[in-house]
Protein backbone atom coordinates (compact mmCIF):
# COMPACT_ATOMS: atom_id res chain seq x y z
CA UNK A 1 0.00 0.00 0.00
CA UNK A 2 1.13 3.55 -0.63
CA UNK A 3 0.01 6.85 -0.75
CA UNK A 4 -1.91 8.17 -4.42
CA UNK A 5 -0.17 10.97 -4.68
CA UNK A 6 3.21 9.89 -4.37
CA UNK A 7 2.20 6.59 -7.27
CA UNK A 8 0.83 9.19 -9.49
CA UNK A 9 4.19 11.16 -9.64
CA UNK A 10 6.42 8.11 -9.67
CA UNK A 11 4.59 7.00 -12.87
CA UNK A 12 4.09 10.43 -14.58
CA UNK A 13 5.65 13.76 -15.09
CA UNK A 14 3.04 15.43 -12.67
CA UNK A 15 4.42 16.61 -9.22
CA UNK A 16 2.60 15.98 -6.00
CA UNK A 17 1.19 19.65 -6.09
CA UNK A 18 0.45 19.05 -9.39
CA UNK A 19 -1.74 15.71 -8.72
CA UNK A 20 -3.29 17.30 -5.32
CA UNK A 21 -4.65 19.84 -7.96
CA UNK A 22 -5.99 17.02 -10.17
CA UNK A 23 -8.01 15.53 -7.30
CA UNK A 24 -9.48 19.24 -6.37
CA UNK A 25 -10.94 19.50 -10.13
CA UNK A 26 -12.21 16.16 -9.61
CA UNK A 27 -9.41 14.35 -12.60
CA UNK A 28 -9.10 11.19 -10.95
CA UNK A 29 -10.69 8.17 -9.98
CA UNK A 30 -10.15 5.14 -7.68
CA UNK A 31 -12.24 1.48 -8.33
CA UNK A 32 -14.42 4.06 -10.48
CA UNK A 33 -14.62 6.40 -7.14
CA UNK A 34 -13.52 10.09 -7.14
CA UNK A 35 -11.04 10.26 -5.22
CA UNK A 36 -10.94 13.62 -2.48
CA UNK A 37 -7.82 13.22 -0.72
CA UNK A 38 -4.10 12.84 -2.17
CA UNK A 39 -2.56 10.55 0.99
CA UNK A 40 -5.35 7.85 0.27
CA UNK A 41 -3.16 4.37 0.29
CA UNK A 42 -4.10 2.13 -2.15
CA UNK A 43 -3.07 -1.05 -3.65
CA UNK A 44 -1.61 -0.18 -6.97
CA UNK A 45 -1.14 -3.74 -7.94
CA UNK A 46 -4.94 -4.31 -8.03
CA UNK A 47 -6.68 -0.74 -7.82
CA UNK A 48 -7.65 0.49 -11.05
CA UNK A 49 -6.50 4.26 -11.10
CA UNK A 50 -7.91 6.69 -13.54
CA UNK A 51 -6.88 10.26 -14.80
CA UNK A 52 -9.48 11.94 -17.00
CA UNK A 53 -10.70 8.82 -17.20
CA UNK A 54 -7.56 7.08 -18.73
CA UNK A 55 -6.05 3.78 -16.83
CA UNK A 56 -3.16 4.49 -15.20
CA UNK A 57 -0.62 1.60 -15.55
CA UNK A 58 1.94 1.31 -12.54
CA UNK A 59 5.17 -0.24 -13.54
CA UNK A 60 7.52 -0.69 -11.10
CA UNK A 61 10.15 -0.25 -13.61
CA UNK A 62 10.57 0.66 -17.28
CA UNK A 63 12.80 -0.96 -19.92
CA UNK A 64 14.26 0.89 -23.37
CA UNK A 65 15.90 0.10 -26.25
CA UNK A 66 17.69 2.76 -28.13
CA UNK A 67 19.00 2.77 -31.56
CA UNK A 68 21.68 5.19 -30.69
CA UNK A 69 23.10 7.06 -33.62
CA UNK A 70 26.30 9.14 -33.49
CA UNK A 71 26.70 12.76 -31.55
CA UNK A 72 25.54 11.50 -28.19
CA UNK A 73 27.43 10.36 -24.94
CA UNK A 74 26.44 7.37 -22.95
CA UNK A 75 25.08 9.30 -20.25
CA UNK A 76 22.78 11.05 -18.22
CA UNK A 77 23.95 14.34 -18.06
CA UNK A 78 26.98 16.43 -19.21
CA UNK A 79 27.52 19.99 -19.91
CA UNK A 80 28.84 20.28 -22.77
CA UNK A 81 27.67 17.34 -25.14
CA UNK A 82 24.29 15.42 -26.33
CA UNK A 83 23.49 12.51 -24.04
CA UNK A 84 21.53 9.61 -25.02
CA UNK A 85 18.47 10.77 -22.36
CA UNK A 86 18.32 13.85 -25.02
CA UNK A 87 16.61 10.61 -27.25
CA UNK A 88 14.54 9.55 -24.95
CA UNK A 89 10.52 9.87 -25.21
CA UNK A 90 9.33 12.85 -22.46
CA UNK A 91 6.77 10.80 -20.50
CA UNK A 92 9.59 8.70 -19.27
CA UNK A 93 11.81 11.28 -18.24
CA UNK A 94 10.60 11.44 -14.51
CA UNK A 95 12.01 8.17 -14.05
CA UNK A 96 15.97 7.57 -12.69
CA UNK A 97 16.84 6.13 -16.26
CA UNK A 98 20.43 5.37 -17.02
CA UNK A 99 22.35 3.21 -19.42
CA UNK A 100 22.46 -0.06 -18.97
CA UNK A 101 26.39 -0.08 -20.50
CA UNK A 102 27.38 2.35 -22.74
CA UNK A 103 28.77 2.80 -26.48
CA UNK A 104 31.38 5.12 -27.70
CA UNK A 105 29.89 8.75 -28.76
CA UNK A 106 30.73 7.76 -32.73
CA UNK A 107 29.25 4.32 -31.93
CA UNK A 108 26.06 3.45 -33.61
CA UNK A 109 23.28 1.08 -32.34
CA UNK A 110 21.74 -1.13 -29.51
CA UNK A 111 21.65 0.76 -26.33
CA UNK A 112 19.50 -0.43 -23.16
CA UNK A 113 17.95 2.35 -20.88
CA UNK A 114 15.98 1.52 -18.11
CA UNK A 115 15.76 2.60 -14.32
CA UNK A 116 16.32 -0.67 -12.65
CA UNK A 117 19.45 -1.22 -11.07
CA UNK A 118 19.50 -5.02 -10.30
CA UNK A 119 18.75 -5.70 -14.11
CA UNK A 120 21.21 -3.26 -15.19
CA UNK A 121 23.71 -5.36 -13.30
CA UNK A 122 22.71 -9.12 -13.89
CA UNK A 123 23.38 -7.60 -17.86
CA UNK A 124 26.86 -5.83 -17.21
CA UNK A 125 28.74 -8.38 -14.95
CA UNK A 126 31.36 -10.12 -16.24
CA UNK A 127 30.35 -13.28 -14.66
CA UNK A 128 27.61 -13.59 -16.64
CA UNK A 129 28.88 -13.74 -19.69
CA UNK A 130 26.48 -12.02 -21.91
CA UNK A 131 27.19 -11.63 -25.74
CA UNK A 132 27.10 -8.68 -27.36
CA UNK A 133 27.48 -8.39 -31.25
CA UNK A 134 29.01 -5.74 -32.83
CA UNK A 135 29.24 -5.03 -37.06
CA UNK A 136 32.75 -3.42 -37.56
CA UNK A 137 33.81 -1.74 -40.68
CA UNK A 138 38.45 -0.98 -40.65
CA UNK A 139 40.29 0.48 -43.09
CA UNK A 140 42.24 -2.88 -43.69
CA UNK A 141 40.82 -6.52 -44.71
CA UNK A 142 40.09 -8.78 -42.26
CA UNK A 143 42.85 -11.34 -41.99
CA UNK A 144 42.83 -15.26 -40.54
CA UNK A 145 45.45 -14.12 -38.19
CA UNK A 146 42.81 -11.59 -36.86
CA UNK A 147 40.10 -14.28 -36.68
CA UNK A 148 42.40 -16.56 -34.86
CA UNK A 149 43.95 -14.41 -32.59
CA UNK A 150 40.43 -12.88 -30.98
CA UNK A 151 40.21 -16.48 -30.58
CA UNK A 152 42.94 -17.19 -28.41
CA UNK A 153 42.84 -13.86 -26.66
CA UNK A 154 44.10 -10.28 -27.58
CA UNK A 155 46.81 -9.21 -25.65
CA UNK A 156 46.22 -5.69 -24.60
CA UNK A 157 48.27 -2.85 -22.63
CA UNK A 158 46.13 -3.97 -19.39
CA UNK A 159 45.37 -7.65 -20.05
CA UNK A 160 44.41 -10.56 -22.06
CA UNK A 161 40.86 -10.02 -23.71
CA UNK A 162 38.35 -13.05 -23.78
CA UNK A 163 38.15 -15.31 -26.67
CA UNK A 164 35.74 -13.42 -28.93
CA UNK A 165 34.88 -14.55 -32.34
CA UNK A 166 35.36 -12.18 -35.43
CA UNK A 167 33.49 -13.56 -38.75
CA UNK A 168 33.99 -11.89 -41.65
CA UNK A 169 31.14 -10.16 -43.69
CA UNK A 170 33.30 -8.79 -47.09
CA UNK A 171 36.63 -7.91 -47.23
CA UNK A 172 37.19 -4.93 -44.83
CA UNK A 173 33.99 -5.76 -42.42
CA UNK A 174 33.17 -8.61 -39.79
CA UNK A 175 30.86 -9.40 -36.63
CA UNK A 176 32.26 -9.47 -33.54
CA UNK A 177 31.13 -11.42 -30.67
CA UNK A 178 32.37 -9.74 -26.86
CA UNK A 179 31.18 -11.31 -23.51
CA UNK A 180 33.48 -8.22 -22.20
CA UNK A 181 33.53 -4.91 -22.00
CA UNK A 182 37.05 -3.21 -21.93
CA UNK A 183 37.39 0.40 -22.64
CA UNK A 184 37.42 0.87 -26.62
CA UNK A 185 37.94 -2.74 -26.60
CA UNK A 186 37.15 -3.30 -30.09
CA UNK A 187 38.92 -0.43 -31.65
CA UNK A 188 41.98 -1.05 -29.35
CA UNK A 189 41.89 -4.50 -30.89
CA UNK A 190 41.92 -4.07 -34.42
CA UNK A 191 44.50 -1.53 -33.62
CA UNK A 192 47.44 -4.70 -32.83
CA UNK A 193 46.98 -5.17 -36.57
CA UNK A 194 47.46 -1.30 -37.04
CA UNK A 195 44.24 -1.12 -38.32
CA UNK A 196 41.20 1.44 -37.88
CA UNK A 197 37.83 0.94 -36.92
CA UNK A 198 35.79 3.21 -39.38
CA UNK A 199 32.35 2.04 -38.36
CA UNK A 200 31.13 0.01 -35.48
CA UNK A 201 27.64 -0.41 -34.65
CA UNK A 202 26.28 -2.82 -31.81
CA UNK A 203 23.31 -5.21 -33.64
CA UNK A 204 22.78 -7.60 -30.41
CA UNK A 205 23.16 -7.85 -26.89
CA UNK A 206 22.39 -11.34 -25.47
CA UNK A 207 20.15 -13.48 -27.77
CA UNK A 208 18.07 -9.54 -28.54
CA UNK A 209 18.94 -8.15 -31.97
CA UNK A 210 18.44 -4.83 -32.78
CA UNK A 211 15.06 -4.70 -34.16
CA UNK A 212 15.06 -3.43 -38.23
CA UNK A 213 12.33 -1.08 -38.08
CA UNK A 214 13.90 0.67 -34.92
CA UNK A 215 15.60 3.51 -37.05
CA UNK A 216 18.61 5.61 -35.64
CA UNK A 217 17.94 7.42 -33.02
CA UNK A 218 14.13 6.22 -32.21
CA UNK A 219 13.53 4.71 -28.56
CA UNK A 220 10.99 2.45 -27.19
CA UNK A 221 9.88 0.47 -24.79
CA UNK A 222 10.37 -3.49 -24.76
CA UNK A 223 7.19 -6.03 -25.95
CA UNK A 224 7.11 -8.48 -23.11
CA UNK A 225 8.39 -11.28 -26.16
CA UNK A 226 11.51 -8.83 -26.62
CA UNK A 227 12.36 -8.69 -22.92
CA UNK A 228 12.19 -12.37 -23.02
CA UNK A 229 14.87 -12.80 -25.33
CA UNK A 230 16.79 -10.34 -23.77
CA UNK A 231 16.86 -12.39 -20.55
């Protein structure tokens, strides 16, 4: 049980004031009641809630994917540059949304935004083990001694990377499969080889590929189905 006013707020952008003024003009309704007084406790797992006679749905937390385009840091905020919240649909914006990992500010694709921590983590930890897919384009062909050394392991300035799997697309572009997450692992990478990472985009994290209709820079919210697959 908690208080109306405070499960109104937590769900949309209007502040407490803002909802005590709602019940005043009469706006909302409780189990098809008018509701009078803004510290009423309800149950908002089985009360049916109404403003201007529109269902409220509670959700404890919200999940978004983001087909993040290039221009934007993987942040919240920062005073100087676009972050990826600057893509993010207003009606969710009164929620503590961060990244759920992050992508390079020239890195195109999937992105993950959501506002629960525990999730966030059980996606980011090492120990899982979680794939993530990435489509790179460098400014060299792909070679078999690439392919079979992010097998075995990249040896980088601050340790051994994973065994990842590169698969070549054409001659200068390839999928790459991470269960890490070094910093500019990828592009650090191809760079052994003295080559340059001209495009990388992430398609997939998990067994969730970026959907083809979600075009750059659009965010939405999961399907239940989707969040499946991304579990």
């Amino acid at each position: 049980m908690d208080r109306l006013d405070k499960i109104i707020s937590s769900q949309t952008n209007y502040s407490r004031k803002e909802v005590k003024e709602l019940i005043r003009q009469k706006r909302i309704s409780v189990n098809n009641e008018i509701i009078k007084k803004s510290d009423l406790k309800i149950d908002s797992n089985n009360d049916k809630i109404l403003i201007d006679n529109k269902p409220l749905q509670v959700k404890e937390h919200v999940y978004l994917m983001l087909n993040k385009p290039k221009g934007y840091v993987s942040a919240t905020t920062d005073k100087t540059q676009r972050t990826i919240l600057d893509l993010v649909p207003k009606d969710y914006l009164h929620r503590n949304l961060f990244p759920a990992g992050r992508l390079d500010k020239d890195t195109t694709g999937l992105m993950l935004i959501t506002d629960d921590g525990d999730f966030a983590h059980n996606i980011l930890s090492p120990q899982k083990h979680i794939k993530k897919i990435y489509k790179v384009t460098i400014d060299l062909p792909i070679t078999e001694k690439m392919i079979q050394d992010f097998k075995n392991g990249v040896i980088l300035n601050d340790g051994v990377c994973k065994e990842a799997t590169l698969k070549i697309i054409d001659l200068n572009t390839g999928l790459v499969t991470l269960t890490e997450g070094k910093y500019h692992q990828i592009k650090r990478m191809f760079g052994c080889y003295g080559a340059k990472v001209i495009e990388l985009e992430r398609i997939a994290i998990g067994n969730f590929f970026l959907p083809v209709d979600l075009k750059l820079g659009e965010c939405r919210e999961f399907t239940e189905e989707e969040f499946k697959m991304l579990k």
